[in-house]
N, C-alpha and C. Protein backbone atom coordinates (compact mmCIF):
# COMPACT_ATOMS: atom_id res chain seq x y z
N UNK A 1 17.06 -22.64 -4.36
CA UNK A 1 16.65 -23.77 -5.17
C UNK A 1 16.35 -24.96 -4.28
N UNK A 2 15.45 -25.66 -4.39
CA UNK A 2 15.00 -27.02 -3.97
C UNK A 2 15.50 -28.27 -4.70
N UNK A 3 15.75 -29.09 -4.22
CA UNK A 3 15.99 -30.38 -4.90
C UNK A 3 14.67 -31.31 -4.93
N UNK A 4 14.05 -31.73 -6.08
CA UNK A 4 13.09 -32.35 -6.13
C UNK A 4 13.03 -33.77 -7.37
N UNK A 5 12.98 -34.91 -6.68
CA UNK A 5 13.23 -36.23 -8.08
C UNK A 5 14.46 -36.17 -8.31
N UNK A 6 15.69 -35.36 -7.71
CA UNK A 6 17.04 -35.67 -8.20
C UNK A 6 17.33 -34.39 -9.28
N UNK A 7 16.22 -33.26 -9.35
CA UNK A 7 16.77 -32.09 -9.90
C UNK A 7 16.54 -31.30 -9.55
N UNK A 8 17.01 -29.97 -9.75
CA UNK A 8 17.06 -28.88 -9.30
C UNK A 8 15.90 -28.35 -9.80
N UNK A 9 14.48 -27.56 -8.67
CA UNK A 9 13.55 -26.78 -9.61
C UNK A 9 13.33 -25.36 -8.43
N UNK A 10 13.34 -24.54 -9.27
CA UNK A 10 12.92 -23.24 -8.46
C UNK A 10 12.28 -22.80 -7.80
N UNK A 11 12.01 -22.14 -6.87
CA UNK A 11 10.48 -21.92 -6.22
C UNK A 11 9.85 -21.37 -6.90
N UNK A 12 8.90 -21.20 -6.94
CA UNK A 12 7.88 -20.23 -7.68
C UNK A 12 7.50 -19.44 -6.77
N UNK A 13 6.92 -18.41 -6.58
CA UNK A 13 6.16 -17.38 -5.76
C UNK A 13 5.25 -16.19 -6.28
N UNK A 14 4.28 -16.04 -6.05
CA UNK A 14 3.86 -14.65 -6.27
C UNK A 14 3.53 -13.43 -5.48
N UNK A 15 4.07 -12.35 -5.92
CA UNK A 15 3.63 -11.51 -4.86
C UNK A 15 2.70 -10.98 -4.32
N UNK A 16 2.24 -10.50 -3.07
CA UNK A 16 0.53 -9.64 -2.75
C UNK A 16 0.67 -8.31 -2.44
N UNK A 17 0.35 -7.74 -3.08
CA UNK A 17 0.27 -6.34 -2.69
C UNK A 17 -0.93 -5.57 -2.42
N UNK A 18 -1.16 -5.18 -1.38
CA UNK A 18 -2.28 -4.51 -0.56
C UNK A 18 -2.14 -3.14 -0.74
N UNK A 19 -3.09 -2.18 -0.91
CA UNK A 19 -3.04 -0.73 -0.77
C UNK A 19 -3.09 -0.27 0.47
N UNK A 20 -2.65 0.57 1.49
CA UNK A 20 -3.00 0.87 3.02
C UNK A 20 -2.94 2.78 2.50
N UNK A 21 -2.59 3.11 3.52
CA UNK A 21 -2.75 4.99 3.19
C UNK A 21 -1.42 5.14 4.15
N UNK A 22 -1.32 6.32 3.87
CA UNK A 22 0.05 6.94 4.43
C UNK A 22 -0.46 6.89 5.80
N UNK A 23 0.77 6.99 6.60
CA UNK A 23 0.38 6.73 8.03
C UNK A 23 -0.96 6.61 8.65
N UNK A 24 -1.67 5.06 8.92
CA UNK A 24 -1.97 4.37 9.14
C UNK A 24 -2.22 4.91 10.34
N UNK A 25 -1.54 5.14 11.07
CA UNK A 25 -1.72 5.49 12.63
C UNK A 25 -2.69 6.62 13.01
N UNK A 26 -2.56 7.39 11.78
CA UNK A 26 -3.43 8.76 11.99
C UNK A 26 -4.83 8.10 12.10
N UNK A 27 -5.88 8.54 12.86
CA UNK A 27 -7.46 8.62 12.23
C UNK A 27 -8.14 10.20 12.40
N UNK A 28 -9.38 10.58 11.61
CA UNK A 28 -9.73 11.48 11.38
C UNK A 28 -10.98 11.22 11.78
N UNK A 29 -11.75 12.51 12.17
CA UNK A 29 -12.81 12.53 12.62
C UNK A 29 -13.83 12.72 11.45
N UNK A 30 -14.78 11.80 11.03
CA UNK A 30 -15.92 11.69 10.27
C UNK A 30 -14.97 10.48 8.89
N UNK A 31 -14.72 9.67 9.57
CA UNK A 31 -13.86 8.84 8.62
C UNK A 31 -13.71 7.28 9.59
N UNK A 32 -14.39 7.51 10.55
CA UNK A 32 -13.93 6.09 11.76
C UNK A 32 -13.46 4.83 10.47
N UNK A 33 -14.60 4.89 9.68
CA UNK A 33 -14.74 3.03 9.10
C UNK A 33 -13.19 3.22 7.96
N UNK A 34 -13.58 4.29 7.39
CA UNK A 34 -12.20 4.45 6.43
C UNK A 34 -10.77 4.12 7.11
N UNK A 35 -10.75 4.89 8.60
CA UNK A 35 -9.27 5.02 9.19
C UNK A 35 -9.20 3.64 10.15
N UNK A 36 -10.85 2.78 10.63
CA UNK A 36 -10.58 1.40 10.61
C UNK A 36 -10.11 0.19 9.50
N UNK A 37 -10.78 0.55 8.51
CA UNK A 37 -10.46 -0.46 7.71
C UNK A 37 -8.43 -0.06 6.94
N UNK A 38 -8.16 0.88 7.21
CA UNK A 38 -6.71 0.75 6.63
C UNK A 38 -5.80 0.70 7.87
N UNK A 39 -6.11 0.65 9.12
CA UNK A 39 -5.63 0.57 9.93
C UNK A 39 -5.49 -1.17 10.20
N UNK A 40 -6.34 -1.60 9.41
CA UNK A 40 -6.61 -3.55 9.48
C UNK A 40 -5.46 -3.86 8.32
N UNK A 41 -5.85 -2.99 7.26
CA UNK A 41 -5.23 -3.40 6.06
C UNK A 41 -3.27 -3.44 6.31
N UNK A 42 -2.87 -2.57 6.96
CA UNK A 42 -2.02 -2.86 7.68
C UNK A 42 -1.82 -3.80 8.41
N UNK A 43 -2.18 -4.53 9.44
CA UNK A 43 -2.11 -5.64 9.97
C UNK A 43 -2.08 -6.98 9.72
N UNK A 44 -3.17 -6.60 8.63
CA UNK A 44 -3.41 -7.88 8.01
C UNK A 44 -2.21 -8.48 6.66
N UNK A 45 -1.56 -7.20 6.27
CA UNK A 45 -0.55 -7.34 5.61
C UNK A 45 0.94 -8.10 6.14
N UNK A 46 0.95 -7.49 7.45
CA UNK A 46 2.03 -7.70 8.31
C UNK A 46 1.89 -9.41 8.54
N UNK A 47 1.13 -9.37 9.01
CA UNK A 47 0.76 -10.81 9.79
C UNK A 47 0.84 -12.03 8.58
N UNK A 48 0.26 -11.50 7.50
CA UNK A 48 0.59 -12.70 5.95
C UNK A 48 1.43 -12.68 5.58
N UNK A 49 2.23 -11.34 5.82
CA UNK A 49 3.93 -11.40 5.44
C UNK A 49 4.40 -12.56 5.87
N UNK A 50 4.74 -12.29 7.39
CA UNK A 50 5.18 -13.43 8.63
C UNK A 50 4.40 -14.64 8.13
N UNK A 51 3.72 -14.69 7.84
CA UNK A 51 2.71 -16.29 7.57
C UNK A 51 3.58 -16.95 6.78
N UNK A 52 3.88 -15.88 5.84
CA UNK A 52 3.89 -17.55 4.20
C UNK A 52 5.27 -16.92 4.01
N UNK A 53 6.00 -16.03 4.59
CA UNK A 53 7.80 -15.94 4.37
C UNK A 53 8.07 -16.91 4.04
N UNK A 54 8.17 -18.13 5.08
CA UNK A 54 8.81 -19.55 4.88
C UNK A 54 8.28 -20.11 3.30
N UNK A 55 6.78 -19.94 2.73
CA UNK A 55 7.03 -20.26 1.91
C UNK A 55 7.20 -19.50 0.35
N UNK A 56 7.89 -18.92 0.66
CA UNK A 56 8.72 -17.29 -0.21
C UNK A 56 7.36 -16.58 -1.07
N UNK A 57 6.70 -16.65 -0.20
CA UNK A 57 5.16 -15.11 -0.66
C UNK A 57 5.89 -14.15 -0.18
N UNK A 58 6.18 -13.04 -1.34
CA UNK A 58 6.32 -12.01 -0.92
C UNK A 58 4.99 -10.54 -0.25
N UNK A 59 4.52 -10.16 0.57
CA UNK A 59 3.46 -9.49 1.21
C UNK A 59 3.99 -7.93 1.33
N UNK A 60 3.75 -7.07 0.41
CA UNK A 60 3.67 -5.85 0.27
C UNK A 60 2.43 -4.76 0.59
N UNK A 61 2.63 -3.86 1.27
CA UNK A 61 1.63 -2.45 1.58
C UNK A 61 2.35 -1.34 0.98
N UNK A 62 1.56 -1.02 0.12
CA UNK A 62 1.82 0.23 -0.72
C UNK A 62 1.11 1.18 0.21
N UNK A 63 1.96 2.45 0.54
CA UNK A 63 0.73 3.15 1.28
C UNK A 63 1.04 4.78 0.96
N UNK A 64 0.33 4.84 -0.10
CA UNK A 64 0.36 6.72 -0.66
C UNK A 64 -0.29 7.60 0.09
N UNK A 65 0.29 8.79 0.28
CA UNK A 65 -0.42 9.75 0.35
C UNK A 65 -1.72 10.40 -0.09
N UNK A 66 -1.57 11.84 -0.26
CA UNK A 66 -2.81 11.96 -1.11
C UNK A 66 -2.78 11.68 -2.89
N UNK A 67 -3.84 11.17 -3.52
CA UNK A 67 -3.69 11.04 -4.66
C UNK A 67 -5.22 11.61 -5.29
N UNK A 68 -5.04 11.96 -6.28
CA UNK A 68 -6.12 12.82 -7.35
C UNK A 68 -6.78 11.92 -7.73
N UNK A 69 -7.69 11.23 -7.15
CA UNK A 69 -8.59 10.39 -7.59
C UNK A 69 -10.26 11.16 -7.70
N UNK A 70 -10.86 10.25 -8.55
CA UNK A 70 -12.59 10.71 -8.22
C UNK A 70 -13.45 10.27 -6.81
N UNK A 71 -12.65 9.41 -6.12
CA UNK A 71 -13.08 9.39 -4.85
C UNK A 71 -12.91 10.33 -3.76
N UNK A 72 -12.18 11.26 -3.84
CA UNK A 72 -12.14 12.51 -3.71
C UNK A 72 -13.61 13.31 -3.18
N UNK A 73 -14.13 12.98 -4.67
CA UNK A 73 -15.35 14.10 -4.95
C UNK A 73 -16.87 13.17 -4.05
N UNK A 74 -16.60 12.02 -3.57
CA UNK A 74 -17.32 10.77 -3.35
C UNK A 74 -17.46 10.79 -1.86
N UNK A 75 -17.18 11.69 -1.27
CA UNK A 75 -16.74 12.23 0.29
C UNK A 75 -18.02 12.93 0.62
N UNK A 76 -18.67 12.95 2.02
CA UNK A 76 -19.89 13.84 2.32
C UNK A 76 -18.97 15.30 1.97
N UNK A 77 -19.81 16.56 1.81
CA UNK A 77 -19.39 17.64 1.79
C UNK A 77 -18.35 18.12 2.98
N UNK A 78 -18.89 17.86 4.46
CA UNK A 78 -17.99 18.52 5.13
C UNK A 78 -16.70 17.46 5.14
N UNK A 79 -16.08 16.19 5.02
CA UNK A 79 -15.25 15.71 4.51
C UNK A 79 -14.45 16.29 3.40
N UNK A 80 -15.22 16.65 2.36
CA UNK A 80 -14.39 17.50 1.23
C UNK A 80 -13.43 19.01 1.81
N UNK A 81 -14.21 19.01 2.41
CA UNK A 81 -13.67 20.56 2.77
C UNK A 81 -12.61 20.63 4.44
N UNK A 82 -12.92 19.28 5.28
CA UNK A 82 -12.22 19.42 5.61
C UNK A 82 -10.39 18.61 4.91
N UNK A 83 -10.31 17.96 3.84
CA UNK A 83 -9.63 17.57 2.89
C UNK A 83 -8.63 18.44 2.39
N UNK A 84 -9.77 19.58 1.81
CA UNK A 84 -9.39 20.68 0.85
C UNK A 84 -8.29 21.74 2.06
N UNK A 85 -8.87 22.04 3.04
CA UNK A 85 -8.35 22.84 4.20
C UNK A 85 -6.87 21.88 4.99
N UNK A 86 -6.93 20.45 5.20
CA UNK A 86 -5.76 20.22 5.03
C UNK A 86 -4.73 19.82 4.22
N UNK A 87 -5.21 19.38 2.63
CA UNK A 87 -4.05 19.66 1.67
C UNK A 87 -4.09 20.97 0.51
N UNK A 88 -4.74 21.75 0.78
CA UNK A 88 -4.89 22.95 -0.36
C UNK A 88 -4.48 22.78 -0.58
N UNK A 89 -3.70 23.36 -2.14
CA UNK A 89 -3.72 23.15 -3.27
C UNK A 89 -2.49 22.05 -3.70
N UNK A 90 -1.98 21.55 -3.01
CA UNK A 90 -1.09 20.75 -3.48
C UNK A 90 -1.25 19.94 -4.81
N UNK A 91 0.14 19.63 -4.94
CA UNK A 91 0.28 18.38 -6.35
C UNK A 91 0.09 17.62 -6.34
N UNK A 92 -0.97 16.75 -5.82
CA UNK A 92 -1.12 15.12 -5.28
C UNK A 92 -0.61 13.95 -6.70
N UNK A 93 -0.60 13.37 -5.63
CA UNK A 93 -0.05 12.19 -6.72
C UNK A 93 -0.85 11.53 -7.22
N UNK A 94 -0.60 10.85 -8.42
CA UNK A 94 -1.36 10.24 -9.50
C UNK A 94 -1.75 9.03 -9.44
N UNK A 95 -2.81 8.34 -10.19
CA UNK A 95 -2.99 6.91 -9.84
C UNK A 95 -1.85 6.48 -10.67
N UNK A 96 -1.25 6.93 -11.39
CA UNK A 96 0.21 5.98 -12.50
C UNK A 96 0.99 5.99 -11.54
N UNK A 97 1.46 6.99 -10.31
CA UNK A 97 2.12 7.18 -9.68
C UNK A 97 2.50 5.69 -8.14
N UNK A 98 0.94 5.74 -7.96
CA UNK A 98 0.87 4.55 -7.40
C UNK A 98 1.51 2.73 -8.09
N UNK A 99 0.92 3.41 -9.28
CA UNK A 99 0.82 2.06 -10.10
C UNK A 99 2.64 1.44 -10.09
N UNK A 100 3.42 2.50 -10.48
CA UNK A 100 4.81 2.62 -10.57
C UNK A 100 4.96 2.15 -9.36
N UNK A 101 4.66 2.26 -8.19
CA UNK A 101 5.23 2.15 -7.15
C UNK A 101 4.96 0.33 -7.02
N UNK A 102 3.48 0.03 -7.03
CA UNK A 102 3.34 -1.47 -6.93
C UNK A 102 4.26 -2.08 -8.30
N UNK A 103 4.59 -1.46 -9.66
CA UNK A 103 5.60 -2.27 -10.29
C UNK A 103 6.79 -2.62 -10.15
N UNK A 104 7.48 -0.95 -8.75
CA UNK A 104 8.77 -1.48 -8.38
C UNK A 104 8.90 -2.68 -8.23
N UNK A 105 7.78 -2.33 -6.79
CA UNK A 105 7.15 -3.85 -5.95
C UNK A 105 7.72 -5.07 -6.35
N UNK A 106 6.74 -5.65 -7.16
CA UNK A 106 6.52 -6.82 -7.99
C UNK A 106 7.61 -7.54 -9.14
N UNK A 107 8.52 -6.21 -9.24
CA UNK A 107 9.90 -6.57 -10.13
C UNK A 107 11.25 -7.06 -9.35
N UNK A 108 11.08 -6.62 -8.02
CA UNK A 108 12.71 -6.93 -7.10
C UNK A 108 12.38 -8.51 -7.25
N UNK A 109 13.88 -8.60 -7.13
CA UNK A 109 14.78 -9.92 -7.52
C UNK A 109 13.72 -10.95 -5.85
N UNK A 110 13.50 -12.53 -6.39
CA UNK A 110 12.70 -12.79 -5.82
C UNK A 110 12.94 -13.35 -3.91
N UNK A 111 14.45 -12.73 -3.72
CA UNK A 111 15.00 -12.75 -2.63
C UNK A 111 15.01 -11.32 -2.14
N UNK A 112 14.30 -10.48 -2.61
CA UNK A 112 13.57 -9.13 -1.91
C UNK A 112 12.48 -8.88 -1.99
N UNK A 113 12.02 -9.04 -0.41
CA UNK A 113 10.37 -8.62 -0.33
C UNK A 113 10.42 -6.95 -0.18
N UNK A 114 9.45 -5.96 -0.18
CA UNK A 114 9.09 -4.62 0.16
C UNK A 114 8.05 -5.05 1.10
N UNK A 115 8.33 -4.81 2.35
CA UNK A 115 6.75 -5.06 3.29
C UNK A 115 5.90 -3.71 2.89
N UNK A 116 6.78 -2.49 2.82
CA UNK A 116 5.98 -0.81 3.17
C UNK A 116 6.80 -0.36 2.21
N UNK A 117 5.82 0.49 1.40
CA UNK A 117 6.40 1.66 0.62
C UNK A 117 5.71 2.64 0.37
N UNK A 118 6.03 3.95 1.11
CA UNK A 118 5.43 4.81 1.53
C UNK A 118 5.57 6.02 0.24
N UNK A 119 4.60 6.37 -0.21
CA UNK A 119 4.73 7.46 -0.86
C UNK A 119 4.21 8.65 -1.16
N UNK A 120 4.05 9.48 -1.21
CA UNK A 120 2.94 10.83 -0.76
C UNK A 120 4.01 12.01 -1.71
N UNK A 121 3.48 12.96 -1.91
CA UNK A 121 3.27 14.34 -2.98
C UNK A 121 4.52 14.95 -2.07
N UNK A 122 5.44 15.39 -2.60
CA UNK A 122 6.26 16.04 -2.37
C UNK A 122 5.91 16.92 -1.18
N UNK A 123 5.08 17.85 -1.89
CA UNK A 123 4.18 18.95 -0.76
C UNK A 123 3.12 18.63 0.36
N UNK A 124 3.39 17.27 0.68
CA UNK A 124 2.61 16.76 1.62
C UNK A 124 3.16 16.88 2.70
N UNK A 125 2.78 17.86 4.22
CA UNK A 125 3.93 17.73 4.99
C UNK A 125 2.41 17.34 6.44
């Protein structure tokens, strides 16, 4: 709590939550701009965390695994298949699945940030 005019008023804050991909570190061949740009999205998360802490922004990276989206199908062909060849048939996770995860997020008490929350399909190894 802050003292402001002689009363007590709360901080306010809102949280940011960024999407990144499961390990970040990986890149794949025929994907440079994809495995650049979440490799930023990471950074850039980190670094706004540290920025505005002091002024209680909380800065979250959600970063899922594979998930069953139609972007999927939105891939050149040999992308699809090399996709398909490293997660056959698995259970990927859902976009609700994600969604749940950014609501944990956004619900902890406002003296807990989540910087990373990593989540991927059981059968993802």
């Amino acid at each position: 709590m802050r003292v402001a005019a002689g009363r007590r008023t709360p901080w306010r804050s809102s949280p940011v939550v960024d999407q990144g991909v499961q390990a970040p570190q990986a890149a794949f061949a025929m994907s440079a701009v994809y495995c650049a740009t979440k490799f930023a999205v990471g950074a850039f998360s980190e670094a706004l965390r540290q920025e505005l802490a002091s002024r209680h922004v909380r800065v979250s990276v959600v970063e899922p695994g594979s998930v069953d989206t139609e972007l999927r199908t939105h891939n050149a062909a040999p992308v699809q298949q090399q996709l398909e060849a490293y997660f056959g048939d698995i259970d990927r996770l859902q976009s609700q699945d994600v969604a749940d995860a950014v609501g944990y997020i956004v619900t902890r008490p406002r003296h807990v940030a989540v910087a990373e929350l990593l989540i991927r399909p059981t059968e993802q190894v």
